[in-house]
PDB file of N, CA and C in Angstrom:
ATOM      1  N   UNK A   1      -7.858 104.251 240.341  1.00  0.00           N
ATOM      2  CA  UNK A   1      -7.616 102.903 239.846  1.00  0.00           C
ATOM      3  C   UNK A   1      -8.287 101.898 240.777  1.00  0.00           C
ATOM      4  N   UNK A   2      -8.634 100.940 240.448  1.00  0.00           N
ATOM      5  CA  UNK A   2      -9.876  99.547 240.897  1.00  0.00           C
ATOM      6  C   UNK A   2      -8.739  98.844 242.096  1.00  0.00           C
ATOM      7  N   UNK A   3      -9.211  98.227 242.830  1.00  0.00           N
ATOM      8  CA  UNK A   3      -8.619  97.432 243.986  1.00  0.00           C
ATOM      9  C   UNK A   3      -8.455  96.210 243.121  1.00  0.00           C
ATOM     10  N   UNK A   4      -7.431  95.677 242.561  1.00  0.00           N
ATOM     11  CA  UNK A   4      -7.326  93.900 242.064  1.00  0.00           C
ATOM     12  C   UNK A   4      -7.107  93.092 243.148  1.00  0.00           C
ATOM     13  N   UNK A   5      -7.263  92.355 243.564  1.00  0.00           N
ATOM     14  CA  UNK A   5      -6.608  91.037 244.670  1.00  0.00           C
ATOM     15  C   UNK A   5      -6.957  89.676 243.277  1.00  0.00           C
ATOM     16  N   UNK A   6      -6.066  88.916 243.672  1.00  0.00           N
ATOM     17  CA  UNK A   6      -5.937  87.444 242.644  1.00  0.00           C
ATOM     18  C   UNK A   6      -5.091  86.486 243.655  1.00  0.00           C
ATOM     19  N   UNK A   7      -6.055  85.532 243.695  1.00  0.00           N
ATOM     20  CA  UNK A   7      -5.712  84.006 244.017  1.00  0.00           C
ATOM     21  C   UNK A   7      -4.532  83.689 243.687  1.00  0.00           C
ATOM     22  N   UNK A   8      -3.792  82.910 243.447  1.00  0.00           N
ATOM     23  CA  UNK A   8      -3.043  81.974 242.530  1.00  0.00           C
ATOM     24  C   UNK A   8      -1.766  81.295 243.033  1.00  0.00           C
ATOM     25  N   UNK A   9      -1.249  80.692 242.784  1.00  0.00           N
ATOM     26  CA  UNK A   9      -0.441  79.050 242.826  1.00  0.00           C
ATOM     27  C   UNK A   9       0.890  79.370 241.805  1.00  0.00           C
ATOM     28  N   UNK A  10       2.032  79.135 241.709  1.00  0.00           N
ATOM     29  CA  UNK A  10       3.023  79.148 241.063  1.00  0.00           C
ATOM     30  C   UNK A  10       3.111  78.419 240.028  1.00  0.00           C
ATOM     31  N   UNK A  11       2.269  77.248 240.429  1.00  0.00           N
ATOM     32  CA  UNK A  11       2.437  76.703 239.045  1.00  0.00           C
ATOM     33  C   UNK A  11       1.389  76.745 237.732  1.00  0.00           C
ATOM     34  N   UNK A  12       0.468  77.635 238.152  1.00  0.00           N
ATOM     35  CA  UNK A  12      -0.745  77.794 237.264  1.00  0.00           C
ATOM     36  C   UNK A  12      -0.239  78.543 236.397  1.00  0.00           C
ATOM     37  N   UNK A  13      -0.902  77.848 235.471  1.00  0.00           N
ATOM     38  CA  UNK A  13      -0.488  78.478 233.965  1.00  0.00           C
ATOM     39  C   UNK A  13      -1.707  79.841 233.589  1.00  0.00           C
ATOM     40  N   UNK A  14      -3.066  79.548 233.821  1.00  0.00           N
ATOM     41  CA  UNK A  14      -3.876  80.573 233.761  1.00  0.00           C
ATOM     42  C   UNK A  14      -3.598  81.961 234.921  1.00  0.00           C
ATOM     43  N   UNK A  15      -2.858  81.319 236.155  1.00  0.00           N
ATOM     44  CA  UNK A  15      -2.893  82.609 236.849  1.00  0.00           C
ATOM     45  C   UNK A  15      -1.587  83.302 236.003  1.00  0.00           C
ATOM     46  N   UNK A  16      -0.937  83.153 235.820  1.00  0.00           N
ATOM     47  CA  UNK A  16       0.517  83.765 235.181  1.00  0.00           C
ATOM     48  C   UNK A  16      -0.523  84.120 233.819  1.00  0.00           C
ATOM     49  N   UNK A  17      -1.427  83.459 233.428  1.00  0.00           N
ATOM     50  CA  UNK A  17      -1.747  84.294 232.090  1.00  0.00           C
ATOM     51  C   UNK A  17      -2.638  85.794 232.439  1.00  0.00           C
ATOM     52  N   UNK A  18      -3.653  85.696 233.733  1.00  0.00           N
ATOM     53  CA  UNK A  18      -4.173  86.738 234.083  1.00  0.00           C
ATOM     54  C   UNK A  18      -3.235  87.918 234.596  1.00  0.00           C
ATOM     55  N   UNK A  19      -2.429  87.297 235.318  1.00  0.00           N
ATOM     56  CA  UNK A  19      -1.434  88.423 235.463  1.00  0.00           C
ATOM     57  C   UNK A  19      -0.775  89.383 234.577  1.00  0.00           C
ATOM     58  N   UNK A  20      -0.027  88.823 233.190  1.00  0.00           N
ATOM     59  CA  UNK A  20       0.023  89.017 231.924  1.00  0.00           C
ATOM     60  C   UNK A  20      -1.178  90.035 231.517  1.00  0.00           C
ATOM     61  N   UNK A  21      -2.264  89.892 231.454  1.00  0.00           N
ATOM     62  CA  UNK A  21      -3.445  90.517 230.735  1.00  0.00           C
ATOM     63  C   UNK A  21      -3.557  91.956 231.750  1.00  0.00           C
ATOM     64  N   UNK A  22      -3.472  91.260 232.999  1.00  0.00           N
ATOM     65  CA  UNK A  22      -3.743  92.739 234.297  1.00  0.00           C
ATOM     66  C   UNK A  22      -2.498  93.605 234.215  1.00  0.00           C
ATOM     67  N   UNK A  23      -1.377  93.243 233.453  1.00  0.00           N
ATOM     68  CA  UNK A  23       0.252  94.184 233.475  1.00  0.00           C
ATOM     69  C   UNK A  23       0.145  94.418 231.971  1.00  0.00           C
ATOM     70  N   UNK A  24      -0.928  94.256 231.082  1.00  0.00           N
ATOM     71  CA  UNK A  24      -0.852  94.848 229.777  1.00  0.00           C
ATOM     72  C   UNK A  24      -1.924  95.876 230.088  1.00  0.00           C
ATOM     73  N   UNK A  25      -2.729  96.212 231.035  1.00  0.00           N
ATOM     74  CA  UNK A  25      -2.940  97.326 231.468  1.00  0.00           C
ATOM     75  C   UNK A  25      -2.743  98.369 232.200  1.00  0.00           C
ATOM     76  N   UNK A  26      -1.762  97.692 232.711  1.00  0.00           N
ATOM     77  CA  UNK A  26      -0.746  98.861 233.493  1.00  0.00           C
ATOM     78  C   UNK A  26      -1.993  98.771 235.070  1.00  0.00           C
ATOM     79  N   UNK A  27      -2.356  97.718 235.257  1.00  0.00           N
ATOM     80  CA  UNK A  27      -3.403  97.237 236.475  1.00  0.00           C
ATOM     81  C   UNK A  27      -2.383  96.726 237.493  1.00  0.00           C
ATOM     82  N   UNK A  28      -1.970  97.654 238.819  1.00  0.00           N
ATOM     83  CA  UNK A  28      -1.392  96.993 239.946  1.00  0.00           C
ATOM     84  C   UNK A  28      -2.773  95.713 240.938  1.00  0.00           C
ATOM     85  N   UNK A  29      -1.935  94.978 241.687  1.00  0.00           N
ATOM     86  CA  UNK A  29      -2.442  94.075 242.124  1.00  0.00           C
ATOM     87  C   UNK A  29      -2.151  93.697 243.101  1.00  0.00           C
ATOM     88  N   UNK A  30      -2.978  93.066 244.596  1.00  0.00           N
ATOM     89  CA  UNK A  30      -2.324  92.240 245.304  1.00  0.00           C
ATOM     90  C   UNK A  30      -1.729  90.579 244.753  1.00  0.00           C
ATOM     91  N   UNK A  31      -1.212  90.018 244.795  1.00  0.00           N
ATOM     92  CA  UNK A  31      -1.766  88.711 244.977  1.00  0.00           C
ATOM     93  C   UNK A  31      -1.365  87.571 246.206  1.00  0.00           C
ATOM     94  N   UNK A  32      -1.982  86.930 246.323  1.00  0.00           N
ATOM     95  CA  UNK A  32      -2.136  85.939 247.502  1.00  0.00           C
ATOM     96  C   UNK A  32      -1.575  84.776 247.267  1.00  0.00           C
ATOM     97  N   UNK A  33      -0.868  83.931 247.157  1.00  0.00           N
ATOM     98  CA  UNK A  33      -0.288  82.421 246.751  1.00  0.00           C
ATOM     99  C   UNK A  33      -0.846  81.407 247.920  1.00  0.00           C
ATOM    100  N   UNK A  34      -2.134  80.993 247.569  1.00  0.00           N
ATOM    101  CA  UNK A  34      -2.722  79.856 248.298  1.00  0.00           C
ATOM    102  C   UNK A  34      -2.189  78.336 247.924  1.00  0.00           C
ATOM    103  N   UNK A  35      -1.349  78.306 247.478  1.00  0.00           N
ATOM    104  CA  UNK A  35      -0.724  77.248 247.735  1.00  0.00           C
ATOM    105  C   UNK A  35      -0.199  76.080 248.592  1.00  0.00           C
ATOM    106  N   UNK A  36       0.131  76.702 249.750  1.00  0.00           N
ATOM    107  CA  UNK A  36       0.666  76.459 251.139  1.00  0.00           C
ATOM    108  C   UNK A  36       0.253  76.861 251.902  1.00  0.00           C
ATOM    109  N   UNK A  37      -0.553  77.418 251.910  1.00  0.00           N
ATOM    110  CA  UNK A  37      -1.444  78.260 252.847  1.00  0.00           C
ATOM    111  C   UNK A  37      -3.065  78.032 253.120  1.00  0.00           C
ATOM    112  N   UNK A  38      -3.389  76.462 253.674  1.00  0.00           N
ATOM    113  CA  UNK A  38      -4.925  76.164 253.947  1.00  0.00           C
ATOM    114  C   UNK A  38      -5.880  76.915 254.045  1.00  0.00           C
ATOM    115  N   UNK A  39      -5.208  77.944 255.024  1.00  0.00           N
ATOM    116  CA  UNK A  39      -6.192  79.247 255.539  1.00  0.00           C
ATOM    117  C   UNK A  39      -7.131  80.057 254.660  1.00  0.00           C
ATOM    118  N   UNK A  40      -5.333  80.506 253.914  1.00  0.00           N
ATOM    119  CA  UNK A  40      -5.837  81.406 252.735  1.00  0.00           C
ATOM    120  C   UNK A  40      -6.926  81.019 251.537  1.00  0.00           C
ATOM    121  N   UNK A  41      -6.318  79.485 251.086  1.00  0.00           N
ATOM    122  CA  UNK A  41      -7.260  78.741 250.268  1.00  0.00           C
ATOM    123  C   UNK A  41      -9.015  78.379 250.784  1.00  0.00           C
ATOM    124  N   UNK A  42      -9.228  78.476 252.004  1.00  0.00           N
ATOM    125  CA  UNK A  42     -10.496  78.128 252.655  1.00  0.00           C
ATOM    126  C   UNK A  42     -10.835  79.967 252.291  1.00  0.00           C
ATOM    127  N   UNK A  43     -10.365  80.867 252.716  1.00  0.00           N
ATOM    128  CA  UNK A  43     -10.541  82.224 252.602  1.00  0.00           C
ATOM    129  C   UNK A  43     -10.956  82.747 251.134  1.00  0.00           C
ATOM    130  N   UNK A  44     -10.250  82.141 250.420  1.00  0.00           N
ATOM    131  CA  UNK A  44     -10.063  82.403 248.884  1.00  0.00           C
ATOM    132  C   UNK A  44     -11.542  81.447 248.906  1.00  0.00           C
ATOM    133  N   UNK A  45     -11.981  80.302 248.778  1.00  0.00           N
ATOM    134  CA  UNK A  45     -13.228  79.474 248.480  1.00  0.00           C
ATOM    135  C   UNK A  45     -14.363  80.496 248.798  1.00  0.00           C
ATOM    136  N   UNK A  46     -14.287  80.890 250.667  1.00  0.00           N
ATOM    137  CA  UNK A  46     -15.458  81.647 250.999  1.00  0.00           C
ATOM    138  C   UNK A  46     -15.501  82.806 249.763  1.00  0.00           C
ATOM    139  N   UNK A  47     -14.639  83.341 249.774  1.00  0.00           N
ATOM    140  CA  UNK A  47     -15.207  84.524 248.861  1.00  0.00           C
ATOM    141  C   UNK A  47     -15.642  84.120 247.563  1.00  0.00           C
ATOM    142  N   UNK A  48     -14.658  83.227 246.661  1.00  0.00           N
ATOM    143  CA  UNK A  48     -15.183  83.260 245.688  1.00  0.00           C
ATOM    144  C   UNK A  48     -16.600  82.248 245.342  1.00  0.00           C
ATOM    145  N   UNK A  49     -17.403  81.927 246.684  1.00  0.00           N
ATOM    146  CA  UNK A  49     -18.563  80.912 246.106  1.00  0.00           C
ATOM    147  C   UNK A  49     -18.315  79.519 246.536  1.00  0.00           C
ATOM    148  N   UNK A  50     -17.100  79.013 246.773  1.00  0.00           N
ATOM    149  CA  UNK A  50     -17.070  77.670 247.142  1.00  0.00           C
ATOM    150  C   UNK A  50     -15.811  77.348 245.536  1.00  0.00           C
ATOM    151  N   UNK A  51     -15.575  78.168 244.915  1.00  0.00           N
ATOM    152  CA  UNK A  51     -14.804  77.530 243.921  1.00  0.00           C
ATOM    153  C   UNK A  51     -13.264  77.701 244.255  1.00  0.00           C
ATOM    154  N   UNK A  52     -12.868  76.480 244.173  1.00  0.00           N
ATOM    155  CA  UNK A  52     -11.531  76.518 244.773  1.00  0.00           C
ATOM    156  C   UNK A  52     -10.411  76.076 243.397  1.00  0.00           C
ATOM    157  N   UNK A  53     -10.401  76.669 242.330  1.00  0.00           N
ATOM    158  CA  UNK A  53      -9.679  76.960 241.694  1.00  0.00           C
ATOM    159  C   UNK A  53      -8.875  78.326 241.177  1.00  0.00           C
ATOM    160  N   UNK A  54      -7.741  78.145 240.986  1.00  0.00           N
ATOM    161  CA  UNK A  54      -6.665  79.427 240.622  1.00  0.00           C
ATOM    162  C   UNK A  54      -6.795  79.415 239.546  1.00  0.00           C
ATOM    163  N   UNK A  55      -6.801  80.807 238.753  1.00  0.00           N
ATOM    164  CA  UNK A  55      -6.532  82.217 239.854  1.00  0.00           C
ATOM    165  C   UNK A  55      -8.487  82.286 239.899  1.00  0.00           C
ATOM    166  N   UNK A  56      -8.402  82.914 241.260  1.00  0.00           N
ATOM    167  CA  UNK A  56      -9.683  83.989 241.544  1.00  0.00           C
ATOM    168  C   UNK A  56      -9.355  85.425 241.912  1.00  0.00           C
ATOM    169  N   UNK A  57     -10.306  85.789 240.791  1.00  0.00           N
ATOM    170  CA  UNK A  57     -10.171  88.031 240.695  1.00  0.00           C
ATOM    171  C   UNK A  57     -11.287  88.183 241.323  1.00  0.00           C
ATOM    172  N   UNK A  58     -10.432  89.459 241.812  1.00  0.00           N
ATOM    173  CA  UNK A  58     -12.094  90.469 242.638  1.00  0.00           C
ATOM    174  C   UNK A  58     -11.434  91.742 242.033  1.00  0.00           C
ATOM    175  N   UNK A  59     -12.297  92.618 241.718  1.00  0.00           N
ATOM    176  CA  UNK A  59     -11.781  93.977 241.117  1.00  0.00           C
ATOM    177  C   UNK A  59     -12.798  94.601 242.290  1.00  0.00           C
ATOM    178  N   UNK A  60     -12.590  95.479 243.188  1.00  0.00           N
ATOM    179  CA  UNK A  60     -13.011  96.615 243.874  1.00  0.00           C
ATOM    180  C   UNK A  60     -14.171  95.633 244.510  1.00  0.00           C
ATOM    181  N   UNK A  61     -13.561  94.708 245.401  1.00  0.00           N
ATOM    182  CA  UNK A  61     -14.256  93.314 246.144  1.00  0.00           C
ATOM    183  C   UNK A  61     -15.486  92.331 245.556  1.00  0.00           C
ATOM    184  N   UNK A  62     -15.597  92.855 244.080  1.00  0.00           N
ATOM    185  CA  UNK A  62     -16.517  92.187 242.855  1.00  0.00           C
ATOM    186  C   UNK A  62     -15.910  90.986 242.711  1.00  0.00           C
ATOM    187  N   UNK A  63     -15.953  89.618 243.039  1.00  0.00           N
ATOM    188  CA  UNK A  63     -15.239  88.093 242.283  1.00  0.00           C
ATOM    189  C   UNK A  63     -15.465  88.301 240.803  1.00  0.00           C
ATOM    190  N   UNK A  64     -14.724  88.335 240.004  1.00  0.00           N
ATOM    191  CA  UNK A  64     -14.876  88.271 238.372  1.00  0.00           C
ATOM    192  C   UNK A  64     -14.513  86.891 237.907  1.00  0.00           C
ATOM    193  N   UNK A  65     -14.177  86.032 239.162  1.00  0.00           N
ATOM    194  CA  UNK A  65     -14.038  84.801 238.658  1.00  0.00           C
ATOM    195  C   UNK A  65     -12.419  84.689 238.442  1.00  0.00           C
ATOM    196  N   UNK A  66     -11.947  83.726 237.235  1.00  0.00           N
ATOM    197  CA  UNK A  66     -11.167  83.350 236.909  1.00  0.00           C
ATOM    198  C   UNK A  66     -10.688  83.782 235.538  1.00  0.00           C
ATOM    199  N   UNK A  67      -9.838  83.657 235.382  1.00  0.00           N
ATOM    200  CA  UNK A  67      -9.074  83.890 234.043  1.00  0.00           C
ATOM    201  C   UNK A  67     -10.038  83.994 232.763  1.00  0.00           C
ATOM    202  N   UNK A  68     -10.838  83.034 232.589  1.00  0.00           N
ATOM    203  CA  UNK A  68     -11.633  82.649 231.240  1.00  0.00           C
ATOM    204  C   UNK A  68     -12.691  83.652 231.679  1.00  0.00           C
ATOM    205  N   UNK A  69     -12.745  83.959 232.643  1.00  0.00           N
ATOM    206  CA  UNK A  69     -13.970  85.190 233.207  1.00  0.00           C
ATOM    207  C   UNK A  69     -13.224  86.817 232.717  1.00  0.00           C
ATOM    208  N   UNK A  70     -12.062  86.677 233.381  1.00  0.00           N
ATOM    209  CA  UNK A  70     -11.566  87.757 233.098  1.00  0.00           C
ATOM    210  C   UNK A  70     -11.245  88.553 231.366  1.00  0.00           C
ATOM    211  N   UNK A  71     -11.216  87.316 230.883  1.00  0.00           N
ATOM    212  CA  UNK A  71     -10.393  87.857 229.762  1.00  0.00           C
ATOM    213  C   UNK A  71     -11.927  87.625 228.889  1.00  0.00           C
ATOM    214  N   UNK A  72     -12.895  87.222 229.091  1.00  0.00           N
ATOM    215  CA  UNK A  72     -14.301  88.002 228.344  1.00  0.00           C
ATOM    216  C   UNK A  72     -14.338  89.333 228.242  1.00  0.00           C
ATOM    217  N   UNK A  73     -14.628  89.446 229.784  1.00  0.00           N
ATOM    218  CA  UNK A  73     -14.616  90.728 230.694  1.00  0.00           C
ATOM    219  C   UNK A  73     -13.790  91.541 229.635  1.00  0.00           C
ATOM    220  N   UNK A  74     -12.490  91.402 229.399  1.00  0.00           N
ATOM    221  CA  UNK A  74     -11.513  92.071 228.027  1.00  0.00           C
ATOM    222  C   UNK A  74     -12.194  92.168 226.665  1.00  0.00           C
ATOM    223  N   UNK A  75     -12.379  90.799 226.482  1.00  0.00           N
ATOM    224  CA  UNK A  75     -12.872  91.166 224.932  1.00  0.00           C
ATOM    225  C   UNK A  75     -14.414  91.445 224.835  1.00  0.00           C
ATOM    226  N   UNK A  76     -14.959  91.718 225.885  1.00  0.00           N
ATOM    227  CA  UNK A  76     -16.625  92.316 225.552  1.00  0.00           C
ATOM    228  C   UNK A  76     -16.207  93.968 225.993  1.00  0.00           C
ATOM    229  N   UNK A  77     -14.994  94.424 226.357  1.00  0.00           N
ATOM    230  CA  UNK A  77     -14.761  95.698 226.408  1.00  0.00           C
ATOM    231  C   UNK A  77     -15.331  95.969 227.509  1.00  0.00           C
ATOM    232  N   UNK A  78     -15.919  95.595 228.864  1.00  0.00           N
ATOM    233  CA  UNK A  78     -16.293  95.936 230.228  1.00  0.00           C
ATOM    234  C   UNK A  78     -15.134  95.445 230.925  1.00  0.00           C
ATOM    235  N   UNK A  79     -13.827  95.336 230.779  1.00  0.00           N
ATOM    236  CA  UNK A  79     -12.287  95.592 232.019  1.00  0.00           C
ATOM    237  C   UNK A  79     -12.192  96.692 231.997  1.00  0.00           C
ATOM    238  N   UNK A  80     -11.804  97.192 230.872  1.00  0.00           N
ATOM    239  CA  UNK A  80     -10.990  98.360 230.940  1.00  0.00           C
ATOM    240  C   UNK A  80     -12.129  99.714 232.281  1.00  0.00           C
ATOM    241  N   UNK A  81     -13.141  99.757 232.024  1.00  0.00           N
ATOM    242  CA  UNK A  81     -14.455 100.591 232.530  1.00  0.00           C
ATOM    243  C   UNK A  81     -14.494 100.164 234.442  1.00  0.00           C
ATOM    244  N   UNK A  82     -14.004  98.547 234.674  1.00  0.00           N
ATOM    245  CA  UNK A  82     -13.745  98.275 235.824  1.00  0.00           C
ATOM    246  C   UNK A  82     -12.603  99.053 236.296  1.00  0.00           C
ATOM    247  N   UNK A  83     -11.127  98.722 235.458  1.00  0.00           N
ATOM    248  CA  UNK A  83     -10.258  98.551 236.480  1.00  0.00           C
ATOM    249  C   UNK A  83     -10.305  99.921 236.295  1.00  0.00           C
ATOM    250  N   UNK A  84     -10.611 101.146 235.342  1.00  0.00           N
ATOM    251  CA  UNK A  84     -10.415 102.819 235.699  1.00  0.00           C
ATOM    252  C   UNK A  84     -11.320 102.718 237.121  1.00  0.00           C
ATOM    253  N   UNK A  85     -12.108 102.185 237.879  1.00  0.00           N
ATOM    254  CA  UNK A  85     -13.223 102.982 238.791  1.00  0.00           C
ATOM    255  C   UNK A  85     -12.547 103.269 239.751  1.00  0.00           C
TER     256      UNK A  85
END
């Protein structure tokens, strides 16, 4: 099974939706709550490019971006092929 790590904030409505999509695959996950945490959020930017919006995915240290990234990724049928690797 694929390494997930995900960004995200409590009050985001897209990260709670990626999460949703990653537990309808039976996909375990870290996640990180940069919320309160400057560090993490400067950490979370470096990796993902400089974009400092929640949620940010990395599947097996790949950034897939965000939610609207992810859930292509679903309906063009290339998740499922990630998160088995």
């Amino acid at each position: 099974m694929a390494t997930i790590e995900i960004y995200t904030s409590p009050l985001c409505g897209y990260c709670h939706a990626a999460k949703r999509l990653l537990a309808s695959k039976d996909a375990s996950y870290t996640e990180t709550d940069v919320s309160r945490d400057a560090a993490q959020k400067q950490a979370m930017m470096k990796r993902a490019g400089g974009r400092h919006t929640v949620p940010q995915i990395f599947i097996d240290g790949t950034h897939v971006g965000g939610y609207d990234e992810l859930s292509a990724l679903d309906r063009s049928g290339k998740l499922d092929p990630m998160l088995a690797s």
